[in-house]
Protein backbone atom coordinates (compact mmCIF):
# COMPACT_ATOMS: atom_id res chain seq x y z
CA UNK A 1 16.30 64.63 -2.58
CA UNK A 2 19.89 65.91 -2.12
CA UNK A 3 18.93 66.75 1.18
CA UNK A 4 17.70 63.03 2.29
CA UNK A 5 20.83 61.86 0.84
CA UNK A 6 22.90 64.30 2.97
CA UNK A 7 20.88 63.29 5.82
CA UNK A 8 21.51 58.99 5.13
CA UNK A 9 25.47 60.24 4.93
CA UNK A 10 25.13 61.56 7.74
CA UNK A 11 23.47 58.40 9.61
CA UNK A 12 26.13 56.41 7.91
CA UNK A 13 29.18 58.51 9.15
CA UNK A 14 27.70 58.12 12.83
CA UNK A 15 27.52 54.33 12.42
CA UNK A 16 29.13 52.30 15.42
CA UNK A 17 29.13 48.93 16.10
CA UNK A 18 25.92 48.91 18.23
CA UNK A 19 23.88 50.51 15.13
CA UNK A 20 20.62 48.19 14.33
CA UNK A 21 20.15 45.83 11.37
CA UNK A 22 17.11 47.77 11.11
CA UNK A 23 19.22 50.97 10.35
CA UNK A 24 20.88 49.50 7.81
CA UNK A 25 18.57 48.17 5.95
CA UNK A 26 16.33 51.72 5.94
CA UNK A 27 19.80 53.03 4.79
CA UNK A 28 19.98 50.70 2.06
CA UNK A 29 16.54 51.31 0.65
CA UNK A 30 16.63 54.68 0.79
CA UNK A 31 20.08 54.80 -0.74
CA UNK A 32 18.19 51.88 -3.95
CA UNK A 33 15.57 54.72 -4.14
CA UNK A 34 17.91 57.45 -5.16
CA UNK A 35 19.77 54.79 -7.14
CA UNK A 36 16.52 54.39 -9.33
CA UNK A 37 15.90 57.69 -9.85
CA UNK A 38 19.33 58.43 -11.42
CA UNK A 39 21.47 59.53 -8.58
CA UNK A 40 25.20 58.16 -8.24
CA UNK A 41 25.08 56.47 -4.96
CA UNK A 42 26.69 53.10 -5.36
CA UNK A 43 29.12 54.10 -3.58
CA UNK A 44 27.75 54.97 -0.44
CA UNK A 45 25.47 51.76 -1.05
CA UNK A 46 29.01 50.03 -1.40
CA UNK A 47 29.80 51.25 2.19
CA UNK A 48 26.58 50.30 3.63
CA UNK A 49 27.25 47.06 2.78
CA UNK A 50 30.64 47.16 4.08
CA UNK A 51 30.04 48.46 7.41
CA UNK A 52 27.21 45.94 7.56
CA UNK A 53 29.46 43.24 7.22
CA UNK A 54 32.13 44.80 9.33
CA UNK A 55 28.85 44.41 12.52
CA UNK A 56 26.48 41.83 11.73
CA UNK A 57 29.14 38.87 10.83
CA UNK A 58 32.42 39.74 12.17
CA UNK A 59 33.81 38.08 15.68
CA UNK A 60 32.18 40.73 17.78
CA UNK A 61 28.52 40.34 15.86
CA UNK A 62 27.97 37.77 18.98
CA UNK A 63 29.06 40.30 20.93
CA UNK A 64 27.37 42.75 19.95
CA UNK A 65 24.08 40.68 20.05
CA UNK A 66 24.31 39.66 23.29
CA UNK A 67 25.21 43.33 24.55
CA UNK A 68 22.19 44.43 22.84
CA UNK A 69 20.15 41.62 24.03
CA UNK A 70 21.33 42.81 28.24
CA UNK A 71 20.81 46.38 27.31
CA UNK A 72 16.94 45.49 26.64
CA UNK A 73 16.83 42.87 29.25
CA UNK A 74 18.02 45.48 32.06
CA UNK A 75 15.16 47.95 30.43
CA UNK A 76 12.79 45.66 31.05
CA UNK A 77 14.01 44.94 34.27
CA UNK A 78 13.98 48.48 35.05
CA UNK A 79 10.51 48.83 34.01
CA UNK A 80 9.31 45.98 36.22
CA UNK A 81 11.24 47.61 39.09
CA UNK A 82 9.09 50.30 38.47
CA UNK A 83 5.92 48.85 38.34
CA UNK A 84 6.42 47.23 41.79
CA UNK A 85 7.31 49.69 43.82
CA UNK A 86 4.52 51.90 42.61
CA UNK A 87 2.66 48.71 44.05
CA UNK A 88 4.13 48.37 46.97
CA UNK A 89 3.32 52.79 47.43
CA UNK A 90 -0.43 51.49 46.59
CA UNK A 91 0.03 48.44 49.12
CA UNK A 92 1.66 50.53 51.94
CA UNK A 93 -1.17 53.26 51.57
CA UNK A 94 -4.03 50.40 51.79
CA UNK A 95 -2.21 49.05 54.68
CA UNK A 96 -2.16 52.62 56.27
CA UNK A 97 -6.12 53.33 55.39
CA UNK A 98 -6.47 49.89 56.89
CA UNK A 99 -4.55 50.54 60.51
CA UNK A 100 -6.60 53.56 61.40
CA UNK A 101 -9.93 51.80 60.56
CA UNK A 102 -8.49 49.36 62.59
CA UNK A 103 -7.85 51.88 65.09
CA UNK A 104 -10.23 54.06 65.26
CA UNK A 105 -12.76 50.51 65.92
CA UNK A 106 -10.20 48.83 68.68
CA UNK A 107 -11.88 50.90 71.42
CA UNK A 108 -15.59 49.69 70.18
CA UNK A 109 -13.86 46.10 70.21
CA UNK A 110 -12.40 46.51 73.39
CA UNK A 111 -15.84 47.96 74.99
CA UNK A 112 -17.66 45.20 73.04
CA UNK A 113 -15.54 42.35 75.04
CA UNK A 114 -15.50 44.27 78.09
CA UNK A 115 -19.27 43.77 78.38
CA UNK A 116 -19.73 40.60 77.12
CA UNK A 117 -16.70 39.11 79.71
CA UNK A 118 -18.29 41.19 82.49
């Protein structure tokens, strides 16, 4: 138990102003856990709350948000950048397959029209 504790200090202490409500709120029930079982950690609950205030509703929570919210945005852009040029490899290969069936029946074509305008 001492152990998880250490390890939720630890999260805490590398807290910055980008970390997730999410986070904090795992902190915080982790932190009620040991609470109920008779450890001292009001304190550190105490500072949870503090630095949760300190992100979520101080002037740089909007911020914040909206850094977080381009962060994903450019992730998903990434990924769809991704997705279409691994498209446009699968395009540009059809397009190649198709050219030299193309090419290799232009001559039969050719010969075709040859005899038929002769």
């Amino acid at each position: 138990m001492i152990g998880q504790i250490v390890r939720v200090v630890d999260e805490i202490k590398r807290c910055k102003i980008t970390t997730t409500k999410e986070d904090f709120d795992r902190w915080e029930k982790s932190l009620n856990s040991f609470e109920l079982l008779g450890m001292k950690v009001g304190f550190l609950r105490d500072k949870v709350h503090t630095l949760a205030t300190l992100v979520f509703e101080s002037e740089v929570a909007v911020d914040i948000k909206q850094y977080l919210e381009a962060r994903n945005q450019r992730k998903r852009a990434e990924n769809e950048i991704k997705k279409a040029a691994a498209k446009l490899k699968e395009l540009k290969g059809e397009a190649i397959k198709f050219a030299g069936i193309a090419g290799s029946l232009k001559h039969k074509v050719e010969t075709y029209e040859h005899k038929g305008g002769g």
